[in-house]
Protein backbone atom coordinates (compact mmCIF):
# COMPACT_ATOMS: atom_id res chain seq x y z
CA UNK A 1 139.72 -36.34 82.82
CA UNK A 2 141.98 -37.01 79.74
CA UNK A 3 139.48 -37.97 77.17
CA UNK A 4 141.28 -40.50 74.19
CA UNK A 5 138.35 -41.23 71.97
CA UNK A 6 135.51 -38.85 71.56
CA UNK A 7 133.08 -39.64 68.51
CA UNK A 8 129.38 -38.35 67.49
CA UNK A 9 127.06 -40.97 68.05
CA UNK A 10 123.68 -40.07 66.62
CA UNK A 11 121.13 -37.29 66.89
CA UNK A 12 117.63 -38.41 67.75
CA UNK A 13 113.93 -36.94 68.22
CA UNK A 14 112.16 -40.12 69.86
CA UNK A 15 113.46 -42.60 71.94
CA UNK A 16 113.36 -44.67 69.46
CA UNK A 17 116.03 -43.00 68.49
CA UNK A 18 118.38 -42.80 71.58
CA UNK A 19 121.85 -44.95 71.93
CA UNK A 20 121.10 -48.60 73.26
CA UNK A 21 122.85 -49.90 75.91
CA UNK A 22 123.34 -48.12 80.01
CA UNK A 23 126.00 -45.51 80.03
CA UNK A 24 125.58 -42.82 82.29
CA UNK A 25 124.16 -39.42 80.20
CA UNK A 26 125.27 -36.23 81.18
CA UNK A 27 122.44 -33.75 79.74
CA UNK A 28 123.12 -30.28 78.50
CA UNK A 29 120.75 -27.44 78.95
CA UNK A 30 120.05 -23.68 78.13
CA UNK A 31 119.12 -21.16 75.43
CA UNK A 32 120.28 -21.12 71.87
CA UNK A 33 123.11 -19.07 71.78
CA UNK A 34 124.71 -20.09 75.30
CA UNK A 35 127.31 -22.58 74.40
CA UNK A 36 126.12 -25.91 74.35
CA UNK A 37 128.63 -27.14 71.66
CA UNK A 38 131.78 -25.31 72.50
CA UNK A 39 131.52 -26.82 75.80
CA UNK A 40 131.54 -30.11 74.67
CA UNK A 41 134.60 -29.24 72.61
CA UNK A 42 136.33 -27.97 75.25
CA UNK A 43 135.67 -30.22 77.93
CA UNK A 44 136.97 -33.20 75.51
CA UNK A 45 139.48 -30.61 73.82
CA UNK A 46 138.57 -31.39 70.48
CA UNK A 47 137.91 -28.05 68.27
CA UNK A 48 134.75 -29.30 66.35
CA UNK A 49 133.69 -32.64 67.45
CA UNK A 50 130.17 -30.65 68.33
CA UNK A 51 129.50 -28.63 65.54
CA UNK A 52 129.03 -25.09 66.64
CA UNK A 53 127.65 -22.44 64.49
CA UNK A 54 127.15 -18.16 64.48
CA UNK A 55 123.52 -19.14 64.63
CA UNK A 56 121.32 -19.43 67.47
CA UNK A 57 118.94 -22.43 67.00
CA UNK A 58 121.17 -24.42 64.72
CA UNK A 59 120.91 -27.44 67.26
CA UNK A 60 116.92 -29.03 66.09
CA UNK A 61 117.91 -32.64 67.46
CA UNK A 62 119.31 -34.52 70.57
CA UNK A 63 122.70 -34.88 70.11
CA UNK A 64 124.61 -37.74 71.90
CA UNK A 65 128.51 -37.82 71.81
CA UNK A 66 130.35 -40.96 73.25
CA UNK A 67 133.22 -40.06 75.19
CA UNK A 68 135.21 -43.37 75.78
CA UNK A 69 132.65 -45.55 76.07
CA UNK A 70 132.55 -44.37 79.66
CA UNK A 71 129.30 -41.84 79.20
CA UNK A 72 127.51 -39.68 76.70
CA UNK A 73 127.44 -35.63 76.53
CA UNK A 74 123.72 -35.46 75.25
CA UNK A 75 123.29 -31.91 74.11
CA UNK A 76 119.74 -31.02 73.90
CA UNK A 77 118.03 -28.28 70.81
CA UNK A 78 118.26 -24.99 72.77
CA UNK A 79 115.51 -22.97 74.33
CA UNK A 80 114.36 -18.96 73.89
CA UNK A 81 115.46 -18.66 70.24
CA UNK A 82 112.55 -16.71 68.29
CA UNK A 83 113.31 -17.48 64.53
CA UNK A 84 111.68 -21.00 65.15
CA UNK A 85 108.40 -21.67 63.90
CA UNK A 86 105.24 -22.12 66.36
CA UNK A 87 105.25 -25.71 65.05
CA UNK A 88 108.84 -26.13 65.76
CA UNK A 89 108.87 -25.17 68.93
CA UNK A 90 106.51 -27.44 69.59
CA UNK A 91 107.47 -30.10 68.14
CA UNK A 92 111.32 -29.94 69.77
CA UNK A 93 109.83 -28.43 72.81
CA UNK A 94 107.73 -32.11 72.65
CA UNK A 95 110.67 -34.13 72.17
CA UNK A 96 113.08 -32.69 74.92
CA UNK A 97 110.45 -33.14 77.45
CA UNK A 98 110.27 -36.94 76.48
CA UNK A 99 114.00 -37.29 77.07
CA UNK A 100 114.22 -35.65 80.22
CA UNK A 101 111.10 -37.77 80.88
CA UNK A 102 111.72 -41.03 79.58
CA UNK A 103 115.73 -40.90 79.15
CA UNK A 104 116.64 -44.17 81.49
CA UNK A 105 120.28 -42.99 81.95
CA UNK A 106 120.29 -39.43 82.70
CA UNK A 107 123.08 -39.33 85.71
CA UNK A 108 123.58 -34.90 85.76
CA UNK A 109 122.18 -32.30 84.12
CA UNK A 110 124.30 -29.37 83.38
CA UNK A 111 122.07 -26.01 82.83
CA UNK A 112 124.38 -23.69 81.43
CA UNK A 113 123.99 -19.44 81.55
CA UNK A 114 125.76 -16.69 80.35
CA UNK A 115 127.68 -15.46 82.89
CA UNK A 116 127.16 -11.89 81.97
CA UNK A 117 123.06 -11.84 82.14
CA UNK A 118 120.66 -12.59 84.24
CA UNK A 119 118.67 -15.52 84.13
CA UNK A 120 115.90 -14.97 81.40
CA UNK A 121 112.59 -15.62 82.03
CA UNK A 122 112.59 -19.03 79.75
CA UNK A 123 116.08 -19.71 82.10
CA UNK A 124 113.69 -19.55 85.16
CA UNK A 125 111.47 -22.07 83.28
CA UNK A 126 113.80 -24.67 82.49
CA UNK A 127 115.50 -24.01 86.07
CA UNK A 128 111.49 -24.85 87.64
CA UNK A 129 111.50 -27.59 85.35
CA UNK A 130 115.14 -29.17 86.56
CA UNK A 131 113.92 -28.98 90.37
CA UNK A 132 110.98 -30.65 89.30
CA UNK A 133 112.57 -33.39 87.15
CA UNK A 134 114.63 -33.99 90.48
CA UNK A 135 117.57 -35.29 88.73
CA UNK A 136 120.95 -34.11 89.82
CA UNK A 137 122.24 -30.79 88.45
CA UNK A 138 124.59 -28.39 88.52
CA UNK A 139 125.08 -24.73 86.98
CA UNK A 140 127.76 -23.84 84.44
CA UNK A 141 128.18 -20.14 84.07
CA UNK A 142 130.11 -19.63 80.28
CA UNK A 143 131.45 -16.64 78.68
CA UNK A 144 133.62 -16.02 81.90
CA UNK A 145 136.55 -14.84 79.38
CA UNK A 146 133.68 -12.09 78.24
CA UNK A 147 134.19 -10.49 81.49
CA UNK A 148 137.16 -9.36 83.80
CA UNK A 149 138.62 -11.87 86.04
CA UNK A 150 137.97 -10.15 89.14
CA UNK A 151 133.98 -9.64 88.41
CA UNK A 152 133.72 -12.97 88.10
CA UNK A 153 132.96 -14.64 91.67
CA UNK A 154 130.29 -11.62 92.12
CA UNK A 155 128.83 -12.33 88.65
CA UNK A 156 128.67 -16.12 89.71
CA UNK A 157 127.05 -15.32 92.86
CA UNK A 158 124.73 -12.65 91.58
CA UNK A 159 122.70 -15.64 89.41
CA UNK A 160 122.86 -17.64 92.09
CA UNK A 161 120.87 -15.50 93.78
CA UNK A 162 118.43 -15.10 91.03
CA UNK A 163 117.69 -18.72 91.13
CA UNK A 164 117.79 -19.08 94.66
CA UNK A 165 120.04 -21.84 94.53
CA UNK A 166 121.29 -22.77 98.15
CA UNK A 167 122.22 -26.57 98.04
CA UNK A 168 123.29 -26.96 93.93
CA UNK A 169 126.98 -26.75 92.52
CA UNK A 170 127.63 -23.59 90.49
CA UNK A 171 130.67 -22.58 88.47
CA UNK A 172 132.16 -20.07 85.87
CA UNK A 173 133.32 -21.83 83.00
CA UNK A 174 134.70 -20.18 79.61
CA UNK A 175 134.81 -22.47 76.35
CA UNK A 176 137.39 -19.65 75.00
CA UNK A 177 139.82 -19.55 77.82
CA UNK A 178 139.52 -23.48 79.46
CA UNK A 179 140.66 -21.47 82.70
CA UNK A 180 137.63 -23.69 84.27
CA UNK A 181 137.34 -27.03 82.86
CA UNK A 182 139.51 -29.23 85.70
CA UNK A 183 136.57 -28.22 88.27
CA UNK A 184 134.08 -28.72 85.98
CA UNK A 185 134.77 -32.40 85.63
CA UNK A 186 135.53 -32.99 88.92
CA UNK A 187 131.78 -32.22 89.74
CA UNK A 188 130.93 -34.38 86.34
CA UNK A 189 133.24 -37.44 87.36
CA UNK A 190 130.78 -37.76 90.22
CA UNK A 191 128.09 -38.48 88.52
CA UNK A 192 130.03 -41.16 86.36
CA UNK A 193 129.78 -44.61 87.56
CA UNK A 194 133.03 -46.84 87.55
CA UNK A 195 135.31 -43.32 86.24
CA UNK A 196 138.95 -44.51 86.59
């Protein structure tokens, strides 16, 4: 997908909150420090339309960015990081279940991992809580440039074991490199109504 006009839209903690109208919402997912930002910028191949930062947790709110008026990347507060308050935690923990709840437009979920680890036990929580959701998903593994070309398919296959996915879409992707962002929309441009 060539996209022309990216922009930040708003970032929200109630629904309230969240863009009006009925464009599809393609939901980001996963811990802090996995890559939530950069892979907006690279998938739109902008450099810092998302801001992205050294520090895990940055991301407190529910980002949506409109990409063409054709759909939103919403890129939810990540998950596992430890410097938050009790109370914060809570509190975004409280929010992000009411989108993923309540959120009317929510067309695929994209859980991102790190390619190089194995699913954490908070990755195993939010992977319970996708299948439960039943929305559509698929799995993005980043940081594929972090690792040599040739371990990749094994390193791919290796957390999809872990989950025990069997029927779900799962791909390397690298936010560095962009080596993997043509497949990665063609799986998104399903899940996009009316995509031309």
């Amino acid at each position: 997908m060539i996209v022309k006009n990216p922009k930040f839209e708003i970032s929200a903690v109630s629904k309230k909150q969240y863009p009006k109208g009925d464009l599809p919402e393609i939901v980001l997912v996963g811990k802090s420090n996995v890559g939530k930002s950069s892979f907006v910028n690279t998938m739109i191949n902008r450099k810092s339309l998302a801001r992205t930062s050294n520090v895990p947790g940055k991301t407190r709110q529910i980002n949506f960015y409109n990409i063409d008026e054709k759909f939103y990347f919403v890129d939810l507060p990540g998950y596992g990081f430890s410097k938050m308050s009790k109370t914060e935690k809570v509190i975004s923990g409280k929010y992000i279940e009411e989108y993923l709840e309540e959120g009317k437009n929510i067309s695929l979920i994209v859980f991102l991992l790190d390619i190089r680890h194995k699913p954490t036990e908070d990755d195993m929580l939010m992977y319970d809580y996708i299948l439960r959701s039943n929305l559509p998903f698929i799995v993005v593994t980043n940081k594929a440039d972090k690792i040599a070309i040739t371990k990749v398919s094994g390193e791919v296959e290796r957390i999809k074991e872990t989950l025990g996915i069997s029927y779900s879409t799962i791909l390397p992707f690298s936010a560095e490199r962009k080596i993997y962002t043509e497949a990665v929309w063609k799986e998104i441009e399903n899940f996009i109504p009316n995509n031309e």
